[in-house]
C-alpha atoms as a PDB file:
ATOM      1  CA  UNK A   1       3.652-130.972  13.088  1.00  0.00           C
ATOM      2  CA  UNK A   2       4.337-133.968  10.326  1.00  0.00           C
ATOM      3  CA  UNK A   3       1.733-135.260   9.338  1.00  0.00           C
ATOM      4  CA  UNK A   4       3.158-138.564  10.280  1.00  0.00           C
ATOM      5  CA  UNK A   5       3.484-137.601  13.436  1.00  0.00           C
ATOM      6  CA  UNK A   6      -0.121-137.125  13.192  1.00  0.00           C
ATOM      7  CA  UNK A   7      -0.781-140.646  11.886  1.00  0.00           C
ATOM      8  CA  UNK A   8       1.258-142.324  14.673  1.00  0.00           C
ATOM      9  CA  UNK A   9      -0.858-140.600  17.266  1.00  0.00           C
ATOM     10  CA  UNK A  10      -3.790-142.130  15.460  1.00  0.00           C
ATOM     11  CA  UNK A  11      -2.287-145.657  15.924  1.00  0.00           C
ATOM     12  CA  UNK A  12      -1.204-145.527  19.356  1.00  0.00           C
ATOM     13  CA  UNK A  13      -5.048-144.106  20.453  1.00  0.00           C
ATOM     14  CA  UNK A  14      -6.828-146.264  17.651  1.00  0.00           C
ATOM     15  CA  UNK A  15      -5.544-149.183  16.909  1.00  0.00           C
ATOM     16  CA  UNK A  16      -6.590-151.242  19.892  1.00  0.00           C
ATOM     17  CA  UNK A  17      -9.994-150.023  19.121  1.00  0.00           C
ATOM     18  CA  UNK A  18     -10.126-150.404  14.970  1.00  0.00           C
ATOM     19  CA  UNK A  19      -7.068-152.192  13.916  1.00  0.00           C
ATOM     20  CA  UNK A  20      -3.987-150.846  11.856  1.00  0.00           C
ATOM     21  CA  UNK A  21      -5.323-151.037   8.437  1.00  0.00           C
ATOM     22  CA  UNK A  22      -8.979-148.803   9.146  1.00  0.00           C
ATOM     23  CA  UNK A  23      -7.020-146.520  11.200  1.00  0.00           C
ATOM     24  CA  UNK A  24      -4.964-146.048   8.126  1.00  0.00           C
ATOM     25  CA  UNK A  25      -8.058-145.880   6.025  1.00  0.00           C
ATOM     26  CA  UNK A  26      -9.896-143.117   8.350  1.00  0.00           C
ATOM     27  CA  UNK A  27      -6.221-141.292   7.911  1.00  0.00           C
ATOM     28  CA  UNK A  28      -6.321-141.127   4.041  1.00  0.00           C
ATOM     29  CA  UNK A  29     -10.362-140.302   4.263  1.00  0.00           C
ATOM     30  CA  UNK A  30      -9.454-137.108   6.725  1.00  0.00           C
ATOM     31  CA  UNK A  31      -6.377-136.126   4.662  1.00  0.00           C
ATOM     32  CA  UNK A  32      -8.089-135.630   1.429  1.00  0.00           C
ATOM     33  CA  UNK A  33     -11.411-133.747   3.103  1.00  0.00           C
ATOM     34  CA  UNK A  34      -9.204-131.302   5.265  1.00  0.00           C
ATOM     35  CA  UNK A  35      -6.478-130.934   3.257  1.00  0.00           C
ATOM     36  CA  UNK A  36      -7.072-132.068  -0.195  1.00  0.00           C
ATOM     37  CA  UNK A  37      -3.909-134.274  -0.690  1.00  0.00           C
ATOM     38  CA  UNK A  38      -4.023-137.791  -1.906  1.00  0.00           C
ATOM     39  CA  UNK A  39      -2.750-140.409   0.392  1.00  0.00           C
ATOM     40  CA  UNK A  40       0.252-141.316  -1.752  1.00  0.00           C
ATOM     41  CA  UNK A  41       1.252-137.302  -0.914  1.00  0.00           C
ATOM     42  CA  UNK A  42       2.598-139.288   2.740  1.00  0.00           C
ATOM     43  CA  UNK A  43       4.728-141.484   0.751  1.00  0.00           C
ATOM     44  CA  UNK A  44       6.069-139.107  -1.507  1.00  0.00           C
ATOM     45  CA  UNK A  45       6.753-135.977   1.107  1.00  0.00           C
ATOM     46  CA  UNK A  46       7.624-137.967   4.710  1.00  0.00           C
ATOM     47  CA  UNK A  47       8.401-134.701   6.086  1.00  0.00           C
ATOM     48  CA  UNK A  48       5.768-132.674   5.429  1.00  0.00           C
ATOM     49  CA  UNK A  49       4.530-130.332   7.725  1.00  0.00           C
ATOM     50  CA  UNK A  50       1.120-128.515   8.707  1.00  0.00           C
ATOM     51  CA  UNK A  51       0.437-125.554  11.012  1.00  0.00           C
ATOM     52  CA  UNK A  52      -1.252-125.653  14.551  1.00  0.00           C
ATOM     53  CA  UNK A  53      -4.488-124.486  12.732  1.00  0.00           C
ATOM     54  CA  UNK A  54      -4.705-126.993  10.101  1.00  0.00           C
ATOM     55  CA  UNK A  55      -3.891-129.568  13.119  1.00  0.00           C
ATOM     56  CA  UNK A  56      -6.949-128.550  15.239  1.00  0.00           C
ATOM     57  CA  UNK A  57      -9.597-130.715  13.542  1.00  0.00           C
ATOM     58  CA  UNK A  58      -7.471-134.104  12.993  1.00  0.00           C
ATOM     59  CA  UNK A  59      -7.655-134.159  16.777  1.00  0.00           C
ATOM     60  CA  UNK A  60     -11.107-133.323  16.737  1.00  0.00           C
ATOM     61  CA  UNK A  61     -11.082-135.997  14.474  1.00  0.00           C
ATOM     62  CA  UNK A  62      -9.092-138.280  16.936  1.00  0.00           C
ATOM     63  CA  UNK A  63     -11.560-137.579  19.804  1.00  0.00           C
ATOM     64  CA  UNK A  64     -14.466-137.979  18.107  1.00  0.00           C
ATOM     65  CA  UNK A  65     -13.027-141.883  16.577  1.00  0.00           C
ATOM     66  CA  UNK A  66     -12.599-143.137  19.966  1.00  0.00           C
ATOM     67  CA  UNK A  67     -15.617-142.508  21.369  1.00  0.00           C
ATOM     68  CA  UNK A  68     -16.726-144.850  18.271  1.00  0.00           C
ATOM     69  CA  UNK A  69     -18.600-142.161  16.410  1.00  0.00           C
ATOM     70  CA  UNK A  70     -18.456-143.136  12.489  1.00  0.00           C
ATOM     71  CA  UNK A  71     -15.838-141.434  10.408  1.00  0.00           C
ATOM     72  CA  UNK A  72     -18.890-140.196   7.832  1.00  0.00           C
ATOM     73  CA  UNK A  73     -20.488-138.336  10.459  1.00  0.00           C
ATOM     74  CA  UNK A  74     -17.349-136.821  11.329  1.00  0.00           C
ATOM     75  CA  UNK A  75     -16.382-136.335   7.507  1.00  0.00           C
ATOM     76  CA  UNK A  76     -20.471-135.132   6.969  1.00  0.00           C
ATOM     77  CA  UNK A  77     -20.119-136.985   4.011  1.00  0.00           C
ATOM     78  CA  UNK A  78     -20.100-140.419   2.276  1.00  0.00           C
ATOM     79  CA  UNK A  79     -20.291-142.401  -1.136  1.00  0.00           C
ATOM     80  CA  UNK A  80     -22.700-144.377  -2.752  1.00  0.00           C
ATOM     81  CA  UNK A  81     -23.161-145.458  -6.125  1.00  0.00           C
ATOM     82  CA  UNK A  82     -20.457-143.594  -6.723  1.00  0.00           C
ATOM     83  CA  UNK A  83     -22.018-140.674  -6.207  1.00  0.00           C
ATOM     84  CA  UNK A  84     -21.241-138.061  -3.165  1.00  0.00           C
ATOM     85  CA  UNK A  85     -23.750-137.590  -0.342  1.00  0.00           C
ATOM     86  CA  UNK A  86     -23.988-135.730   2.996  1.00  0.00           C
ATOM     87  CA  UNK A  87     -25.237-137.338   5.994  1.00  0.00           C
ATOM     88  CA  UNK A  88     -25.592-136.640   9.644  1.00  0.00           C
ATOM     89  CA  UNK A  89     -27.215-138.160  12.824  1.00  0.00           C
ATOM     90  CA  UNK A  90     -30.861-137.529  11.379  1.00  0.00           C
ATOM     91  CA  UNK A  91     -29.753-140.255   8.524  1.00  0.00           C
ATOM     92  CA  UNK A  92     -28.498-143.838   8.294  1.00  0.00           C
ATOM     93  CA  UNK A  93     -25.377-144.519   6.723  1.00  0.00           C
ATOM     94  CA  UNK A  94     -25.464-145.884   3.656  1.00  0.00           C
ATOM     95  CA  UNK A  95     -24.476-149.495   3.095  1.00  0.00           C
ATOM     96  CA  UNK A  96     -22.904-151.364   0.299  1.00  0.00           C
ATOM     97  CA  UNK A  97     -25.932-153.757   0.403  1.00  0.00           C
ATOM     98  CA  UNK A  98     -28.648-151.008  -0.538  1.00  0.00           C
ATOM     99  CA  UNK A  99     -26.470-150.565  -3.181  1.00  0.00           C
ATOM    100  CA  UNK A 100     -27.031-153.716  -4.180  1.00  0.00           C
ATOM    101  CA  UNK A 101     -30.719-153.106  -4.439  1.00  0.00           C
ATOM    102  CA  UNK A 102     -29.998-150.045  -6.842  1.00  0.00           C
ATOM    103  CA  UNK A 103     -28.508-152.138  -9.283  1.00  0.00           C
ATOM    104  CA  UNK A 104     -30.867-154.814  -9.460  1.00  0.00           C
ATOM    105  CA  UNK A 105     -33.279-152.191 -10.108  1.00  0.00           C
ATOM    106  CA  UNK A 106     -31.042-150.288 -12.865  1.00  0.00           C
ATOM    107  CA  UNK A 107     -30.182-153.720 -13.736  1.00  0.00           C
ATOM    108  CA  UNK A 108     -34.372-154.502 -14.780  1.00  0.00           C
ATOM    109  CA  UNK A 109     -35.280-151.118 -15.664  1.00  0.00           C
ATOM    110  CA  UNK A 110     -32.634-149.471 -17.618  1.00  0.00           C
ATOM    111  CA  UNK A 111     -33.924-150.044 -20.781  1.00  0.00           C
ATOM    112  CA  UNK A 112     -34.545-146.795 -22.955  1.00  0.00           C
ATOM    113  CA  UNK A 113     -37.753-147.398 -24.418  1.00  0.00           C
ATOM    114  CA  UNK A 114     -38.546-147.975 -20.121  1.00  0.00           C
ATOM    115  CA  UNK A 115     -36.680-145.384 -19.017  1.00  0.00           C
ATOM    116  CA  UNK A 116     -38.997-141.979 -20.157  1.00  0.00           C
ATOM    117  CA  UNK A 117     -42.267-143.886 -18.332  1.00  0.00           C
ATOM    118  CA  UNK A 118     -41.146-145.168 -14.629  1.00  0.00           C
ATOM    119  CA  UNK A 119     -42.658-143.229 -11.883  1.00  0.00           C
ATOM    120  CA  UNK A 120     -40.580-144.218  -8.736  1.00  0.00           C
ATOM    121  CA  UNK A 121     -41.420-143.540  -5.221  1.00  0.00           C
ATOM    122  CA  UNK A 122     -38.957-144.553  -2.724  1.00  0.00           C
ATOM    123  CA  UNK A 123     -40.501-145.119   0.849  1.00  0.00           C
ATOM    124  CA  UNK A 124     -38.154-144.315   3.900  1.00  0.00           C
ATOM    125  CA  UNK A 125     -35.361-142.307   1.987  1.00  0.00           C
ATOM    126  CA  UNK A 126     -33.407-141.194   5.050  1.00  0.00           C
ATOM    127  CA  UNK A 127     -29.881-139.506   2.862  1.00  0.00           C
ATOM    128  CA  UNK A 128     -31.908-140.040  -0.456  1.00  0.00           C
ATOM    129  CA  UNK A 129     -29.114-142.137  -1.615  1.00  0.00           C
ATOM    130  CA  UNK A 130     -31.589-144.878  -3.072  1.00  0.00           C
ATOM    131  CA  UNK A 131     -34.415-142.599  -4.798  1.00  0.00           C
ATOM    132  CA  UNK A 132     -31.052-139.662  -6.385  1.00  0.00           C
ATOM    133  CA  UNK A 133     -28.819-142.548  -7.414  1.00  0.00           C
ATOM    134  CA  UNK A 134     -31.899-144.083  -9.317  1.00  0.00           C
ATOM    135  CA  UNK A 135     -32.772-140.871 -10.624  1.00  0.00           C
ATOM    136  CA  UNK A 136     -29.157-139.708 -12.215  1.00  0.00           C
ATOM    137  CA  UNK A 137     -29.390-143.302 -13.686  1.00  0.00           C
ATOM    138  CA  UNK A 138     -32.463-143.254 -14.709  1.00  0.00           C
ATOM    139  CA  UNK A 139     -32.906-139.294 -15.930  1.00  0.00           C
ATOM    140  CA  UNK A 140     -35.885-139.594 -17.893  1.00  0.00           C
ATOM    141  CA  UNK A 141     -37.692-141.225 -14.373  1.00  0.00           C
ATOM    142  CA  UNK A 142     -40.176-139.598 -12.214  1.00  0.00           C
ATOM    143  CA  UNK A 143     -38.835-140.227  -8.930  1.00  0.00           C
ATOM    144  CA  UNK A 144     -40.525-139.432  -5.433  1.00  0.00           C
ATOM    145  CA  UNK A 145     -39.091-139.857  -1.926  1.00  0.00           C
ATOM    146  CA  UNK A 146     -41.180-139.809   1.254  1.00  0.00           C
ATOM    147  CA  UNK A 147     -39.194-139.996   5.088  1.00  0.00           C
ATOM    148  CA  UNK A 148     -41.307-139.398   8.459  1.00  0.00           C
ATOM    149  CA  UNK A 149     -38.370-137.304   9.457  1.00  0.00           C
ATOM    150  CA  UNK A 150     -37.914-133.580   8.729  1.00  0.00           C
ATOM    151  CA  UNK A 151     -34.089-134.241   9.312  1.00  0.00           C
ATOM    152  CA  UNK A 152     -33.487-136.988   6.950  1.00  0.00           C
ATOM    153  CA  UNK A 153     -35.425-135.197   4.252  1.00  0.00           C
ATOM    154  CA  UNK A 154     -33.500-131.504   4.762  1.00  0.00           C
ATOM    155  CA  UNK A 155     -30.389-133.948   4.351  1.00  0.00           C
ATOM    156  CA  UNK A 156     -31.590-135.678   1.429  1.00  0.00           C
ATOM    157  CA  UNK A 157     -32.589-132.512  -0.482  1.00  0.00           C
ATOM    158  CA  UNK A 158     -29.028-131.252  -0.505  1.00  0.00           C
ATOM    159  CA  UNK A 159     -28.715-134.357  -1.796  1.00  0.00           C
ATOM    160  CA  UNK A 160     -30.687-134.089  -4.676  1.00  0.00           C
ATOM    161  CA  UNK A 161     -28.804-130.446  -5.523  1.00  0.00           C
ATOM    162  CA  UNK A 162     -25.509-131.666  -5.203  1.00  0.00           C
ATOM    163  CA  UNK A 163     -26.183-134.472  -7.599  1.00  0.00           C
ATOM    164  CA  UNK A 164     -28.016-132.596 -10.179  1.00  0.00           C
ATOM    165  CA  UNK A 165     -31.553-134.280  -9.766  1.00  0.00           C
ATOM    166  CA  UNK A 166     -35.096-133.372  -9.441  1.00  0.00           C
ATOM    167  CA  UNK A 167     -36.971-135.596  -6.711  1.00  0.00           C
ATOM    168  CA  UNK A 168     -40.450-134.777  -5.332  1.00  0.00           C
ATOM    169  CA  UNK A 169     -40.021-135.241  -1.658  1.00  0.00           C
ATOM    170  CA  UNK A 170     -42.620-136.188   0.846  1.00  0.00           C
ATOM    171  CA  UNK A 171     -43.269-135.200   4.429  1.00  0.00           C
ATOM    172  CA  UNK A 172     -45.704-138.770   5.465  1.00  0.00           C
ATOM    173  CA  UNK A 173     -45.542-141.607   7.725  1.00  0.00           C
ATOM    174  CA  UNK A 174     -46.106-144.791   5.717  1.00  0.00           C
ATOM    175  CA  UNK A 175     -47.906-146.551   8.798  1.00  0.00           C
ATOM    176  CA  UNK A 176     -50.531-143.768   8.715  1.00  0.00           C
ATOM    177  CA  UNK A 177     -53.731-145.141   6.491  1.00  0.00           C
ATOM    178  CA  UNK A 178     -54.674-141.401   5.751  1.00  0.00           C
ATOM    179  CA  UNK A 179     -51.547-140.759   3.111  1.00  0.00           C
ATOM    180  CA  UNK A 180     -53.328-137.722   1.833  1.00  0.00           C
ATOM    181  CA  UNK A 181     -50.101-136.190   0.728  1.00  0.00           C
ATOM    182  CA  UNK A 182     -48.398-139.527  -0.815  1.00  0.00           C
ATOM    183  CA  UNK A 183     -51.272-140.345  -2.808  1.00  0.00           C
ATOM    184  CA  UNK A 184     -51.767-136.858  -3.857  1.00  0.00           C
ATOM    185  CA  UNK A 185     -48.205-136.575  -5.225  1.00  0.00           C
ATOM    186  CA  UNK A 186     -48.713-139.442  -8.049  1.00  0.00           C
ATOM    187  CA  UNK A 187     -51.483-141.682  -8.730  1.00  0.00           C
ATOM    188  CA  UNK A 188     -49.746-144.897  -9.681  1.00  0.00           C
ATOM    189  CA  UNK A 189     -46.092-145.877  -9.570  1.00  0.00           C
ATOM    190  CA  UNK A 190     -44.087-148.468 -11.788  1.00  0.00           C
ATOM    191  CA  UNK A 191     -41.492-148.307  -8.862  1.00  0.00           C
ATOM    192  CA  UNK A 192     -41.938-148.857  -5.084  1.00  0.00           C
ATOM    193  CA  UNK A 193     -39.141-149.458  -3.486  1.00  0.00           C
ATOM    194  CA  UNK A 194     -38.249-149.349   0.280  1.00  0.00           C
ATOM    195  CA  UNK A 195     -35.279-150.156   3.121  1.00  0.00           C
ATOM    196  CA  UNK A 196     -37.307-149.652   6.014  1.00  0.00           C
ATOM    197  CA  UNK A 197     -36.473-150.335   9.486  1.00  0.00           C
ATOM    198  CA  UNK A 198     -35.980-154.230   9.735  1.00  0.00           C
ATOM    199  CA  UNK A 199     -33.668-154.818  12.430  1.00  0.00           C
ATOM    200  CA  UNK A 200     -35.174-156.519  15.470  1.00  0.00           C
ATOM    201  CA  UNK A 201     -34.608-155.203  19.086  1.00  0.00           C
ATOM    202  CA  UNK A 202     -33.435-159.016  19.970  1.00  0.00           C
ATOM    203  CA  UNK A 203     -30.394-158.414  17.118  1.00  0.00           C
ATOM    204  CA  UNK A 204     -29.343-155.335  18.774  1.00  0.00           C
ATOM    205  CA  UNK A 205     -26.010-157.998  20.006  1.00  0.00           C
ATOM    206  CA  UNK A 206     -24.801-158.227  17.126  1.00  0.00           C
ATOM    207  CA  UNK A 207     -24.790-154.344  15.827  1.00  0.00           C
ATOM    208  CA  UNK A 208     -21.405-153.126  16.183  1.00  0.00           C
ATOM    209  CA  UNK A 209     -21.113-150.058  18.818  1.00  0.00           C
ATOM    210  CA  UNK A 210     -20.365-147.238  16.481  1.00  0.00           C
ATOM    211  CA  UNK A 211     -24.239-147.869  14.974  1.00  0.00           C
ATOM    212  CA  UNK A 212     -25.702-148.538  17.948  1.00  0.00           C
ATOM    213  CA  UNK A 213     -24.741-145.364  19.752  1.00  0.00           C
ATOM    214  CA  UNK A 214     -24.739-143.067  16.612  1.00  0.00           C
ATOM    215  CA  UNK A 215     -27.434-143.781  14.290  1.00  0.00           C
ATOM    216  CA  UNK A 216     -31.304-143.117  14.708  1.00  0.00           C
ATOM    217  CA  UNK A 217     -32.567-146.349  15.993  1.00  0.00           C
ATOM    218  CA  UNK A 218     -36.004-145.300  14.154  1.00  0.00           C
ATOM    219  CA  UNK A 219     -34.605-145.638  10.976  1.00  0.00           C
ATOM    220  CA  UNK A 220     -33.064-149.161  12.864  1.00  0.00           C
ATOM    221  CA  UNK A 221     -35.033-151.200  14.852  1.00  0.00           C
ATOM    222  CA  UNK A 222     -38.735-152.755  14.899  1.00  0.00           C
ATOM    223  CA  UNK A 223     -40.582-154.288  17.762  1.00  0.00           C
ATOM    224  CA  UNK A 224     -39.383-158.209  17.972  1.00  0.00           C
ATOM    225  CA  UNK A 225     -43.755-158.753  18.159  1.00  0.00           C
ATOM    226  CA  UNK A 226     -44.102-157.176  14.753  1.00  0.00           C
ATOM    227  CA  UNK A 227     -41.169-157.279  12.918  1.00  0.00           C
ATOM    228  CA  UNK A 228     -42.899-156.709   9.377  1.00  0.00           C
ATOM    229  CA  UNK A 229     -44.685-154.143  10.478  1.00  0.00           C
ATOM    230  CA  UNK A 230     -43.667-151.456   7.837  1.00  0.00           C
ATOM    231  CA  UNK A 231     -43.255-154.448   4.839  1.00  0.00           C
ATOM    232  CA  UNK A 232     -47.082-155.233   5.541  1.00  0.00           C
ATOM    233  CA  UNK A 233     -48.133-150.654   5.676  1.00  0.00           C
ATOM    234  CA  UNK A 234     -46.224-150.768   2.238  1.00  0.00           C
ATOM    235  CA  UNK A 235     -47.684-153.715   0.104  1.00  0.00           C
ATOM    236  CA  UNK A 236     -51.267-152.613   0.923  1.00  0.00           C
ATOM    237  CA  UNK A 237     -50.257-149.128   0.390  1.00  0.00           C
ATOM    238  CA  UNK A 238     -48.646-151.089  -3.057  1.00  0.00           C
ATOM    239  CA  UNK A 239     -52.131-152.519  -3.582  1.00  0.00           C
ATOM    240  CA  UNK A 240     -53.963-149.295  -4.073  1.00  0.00           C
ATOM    241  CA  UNK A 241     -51.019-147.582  -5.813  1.00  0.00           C
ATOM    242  CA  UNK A 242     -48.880-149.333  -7.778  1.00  0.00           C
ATOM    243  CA  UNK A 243     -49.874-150.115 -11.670  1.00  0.00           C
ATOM    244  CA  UNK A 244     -50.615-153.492 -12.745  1.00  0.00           C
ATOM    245  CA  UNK A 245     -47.599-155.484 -13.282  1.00  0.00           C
ATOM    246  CA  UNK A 246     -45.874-153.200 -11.459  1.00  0.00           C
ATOM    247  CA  UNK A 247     -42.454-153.916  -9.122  1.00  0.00           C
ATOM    248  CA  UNK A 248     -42.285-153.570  -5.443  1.00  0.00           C
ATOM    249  CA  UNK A 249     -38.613-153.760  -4.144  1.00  0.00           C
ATOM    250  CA  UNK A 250     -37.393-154.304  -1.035  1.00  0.00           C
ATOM    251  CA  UNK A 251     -34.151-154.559   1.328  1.00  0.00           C
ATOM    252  CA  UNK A 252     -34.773-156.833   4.258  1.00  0.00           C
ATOM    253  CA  UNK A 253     -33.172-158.513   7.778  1.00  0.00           C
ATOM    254  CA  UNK A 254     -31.220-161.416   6.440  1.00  0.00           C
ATOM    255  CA  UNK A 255     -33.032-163.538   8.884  1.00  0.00           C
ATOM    256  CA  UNK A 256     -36.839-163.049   7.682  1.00  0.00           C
ATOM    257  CA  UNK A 257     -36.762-163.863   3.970  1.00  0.00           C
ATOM    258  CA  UNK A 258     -39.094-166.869   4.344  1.00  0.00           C
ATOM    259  CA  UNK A 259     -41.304-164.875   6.278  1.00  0.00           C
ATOM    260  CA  UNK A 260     -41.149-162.013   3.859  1.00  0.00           C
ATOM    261  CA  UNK A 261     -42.062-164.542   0.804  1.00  0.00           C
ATOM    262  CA  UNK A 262     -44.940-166.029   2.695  1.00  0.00           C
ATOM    263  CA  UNK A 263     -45.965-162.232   3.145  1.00  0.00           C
ATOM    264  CA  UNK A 264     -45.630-161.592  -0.360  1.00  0.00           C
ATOM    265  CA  UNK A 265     -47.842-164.315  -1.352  1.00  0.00           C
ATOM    266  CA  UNK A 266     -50.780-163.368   1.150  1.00  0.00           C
ATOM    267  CA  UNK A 267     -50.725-160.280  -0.568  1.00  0.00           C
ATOM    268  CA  UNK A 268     -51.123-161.668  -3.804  1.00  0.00           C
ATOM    269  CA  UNK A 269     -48.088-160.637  -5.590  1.00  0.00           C
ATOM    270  CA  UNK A 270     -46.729-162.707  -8.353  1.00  0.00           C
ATOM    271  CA  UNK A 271     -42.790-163.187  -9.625  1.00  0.00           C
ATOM    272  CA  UNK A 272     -41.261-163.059  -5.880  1.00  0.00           C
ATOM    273  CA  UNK A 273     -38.015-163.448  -5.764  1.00  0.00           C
ATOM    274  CA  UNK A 274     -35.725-163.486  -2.913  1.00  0.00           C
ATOM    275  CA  UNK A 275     -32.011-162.230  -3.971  1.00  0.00           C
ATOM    276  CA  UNK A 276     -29.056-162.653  -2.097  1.00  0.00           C
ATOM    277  CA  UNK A 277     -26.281-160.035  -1.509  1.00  0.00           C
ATOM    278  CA  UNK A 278     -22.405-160.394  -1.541  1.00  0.00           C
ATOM    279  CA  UNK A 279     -22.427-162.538   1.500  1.00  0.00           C
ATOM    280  CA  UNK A 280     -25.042-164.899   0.837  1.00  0.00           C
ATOM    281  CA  UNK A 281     -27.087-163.728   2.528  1.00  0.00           C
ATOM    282  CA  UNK A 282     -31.295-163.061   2.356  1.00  0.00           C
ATOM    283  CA  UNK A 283     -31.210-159.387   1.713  1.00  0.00           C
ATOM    284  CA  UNK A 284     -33.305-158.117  -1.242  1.00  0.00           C
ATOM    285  CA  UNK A 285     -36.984-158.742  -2.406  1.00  0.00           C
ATOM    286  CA  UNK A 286     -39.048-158.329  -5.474  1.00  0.00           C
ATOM    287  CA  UNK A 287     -42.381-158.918  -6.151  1.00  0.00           C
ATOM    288  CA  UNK A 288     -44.931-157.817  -8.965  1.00  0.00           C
ATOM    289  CA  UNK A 289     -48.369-156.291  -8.643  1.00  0.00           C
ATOM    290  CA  UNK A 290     -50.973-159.350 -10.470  1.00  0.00           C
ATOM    291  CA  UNK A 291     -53.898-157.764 -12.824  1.00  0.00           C
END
């Protein structure tokens, strides 16, 4: 069959659901991971033609995009940072916002005569694209990533080998006071940084479908009653562990950033600033440990 025979099917089932130009987009994506041909290779050979075999997982493919299920999870794969990672339904998918966050970071801390000293620890790494995209640009750094879940962190350790970094990974639950393990693994950090679940259960209208029903809603959602709940575990966990003068970074819902700088501020953190992302809106936090 032509493979533009293929990519009319994909309109006629998709478009309704997508529009023409992402069904077009999720066409080039599956083109180059099953077949390895560039999306100009359409323009440039019309006719050509692949075998029933080579057909098979396009329609899997096809299936698996209208029920709504995001074309990384189909792909196992996504970018950030420019940098390749795997994911699957134990992980969030990355978003261009978190990458945001990386660069302010890279953007503060980049310096060489930094670089060789920063101890990082990354709290809720989920695909490990925050704490390995940090680390390849960073590669003196000491970098540490802790998830609750065993999924996420099997995920985000291929990670770390298909990028070429060393991360110390941690098995923990930040809202457990014991932290043996995490405290254990590095005394003081230069680095926390953290995109922790932020989104409340009363937002859940506006999250388009293909999140809602695909990705782990612990990795999501917090409790409308305590919707700071993790930001509060991780600046007293910052309290005992982070070195003076020390940054704590943070992404967070685009509705809370007042909250979040009164927060900052009962904890006694100096230099808060609230950063905006692309869209203007509240979606990144820093704030330094005082003497």
């Amino acid at each position: 069959m032509r493979l533009k025979d293929i990519q009319a099917v994909y309109h006629k089932e998709l478009d309704a659901i997508y529009g023409n130009n992402e069904v077009d987009s999720f066409f080039n994506l599956l083109i180059e991971h099953y077949l390895k041909l560039d999306r100009i290779h359409l323009v440039l050979e019309p006719d050509y033609s692949i075998t029933k075999t080579k057909e098979q997982p396009f329609f899997e493919a096809l299936n698996r995009l209208k029920l709504e299920e995001p074309i990384q999870y189909i792909l196992g794969e996504t970018e950030f940072y420019g940098l390749p990672f795997k994911v699957n339904q134990h992980t969030l998918i990355p978003r261009p916002e978190t990458e945001e966050l990386v660069d302010w970071i890279l953007a503060n801390h980049s310096k060489p005569n930094h670089a060789s000293q920063l101890n990082i620890l990354d709290i809720g790494t989920g695909t490990g694209c925050i704490a390995i995209s940090l680390a390849k640009n960073l590669p003196n750094a000491k970098v540490h990533a802790l998830d609750i879940s065993e999924g996420a962190l099997n995920i985000a350790k291929q990670n770390a080998k298909l990028n070429d970094v060393t991360i110390k990974f941690i098995h923990d639950d930040i809202l457990n006071p014991g932290h043996a393990e995490l405290v254990s693994a590095s005394h003081y950090y230069d680095i926390i940084v953290s995109n922790p679940p932020y989104v409340r259960n009363l937002e859940k209208a506006e999250i388009q479908p293909n999140v809602l029903d695909n990705e782990p809603h612990s990795a999501l959602f917090v409790d409308d009653e305590n919707p700071l709940q993790f930001y509060k575990a991780i600046c007293e966990f910052a309290l005992k562990t982070l070195k003076t003068n020390g940054v704590l970074y943070f992404e967070i819902n685009e509705y809370l950033g007042k909250e979040m700088l009164d927060l900052m501020e009962t904890f006694n953190f100096k230099a808060i600033e609230l950063k905006q992302d692309l869209f203007g809106k509240d979606r990144m936090l820093k704030a330094v440990k005082r003497d």
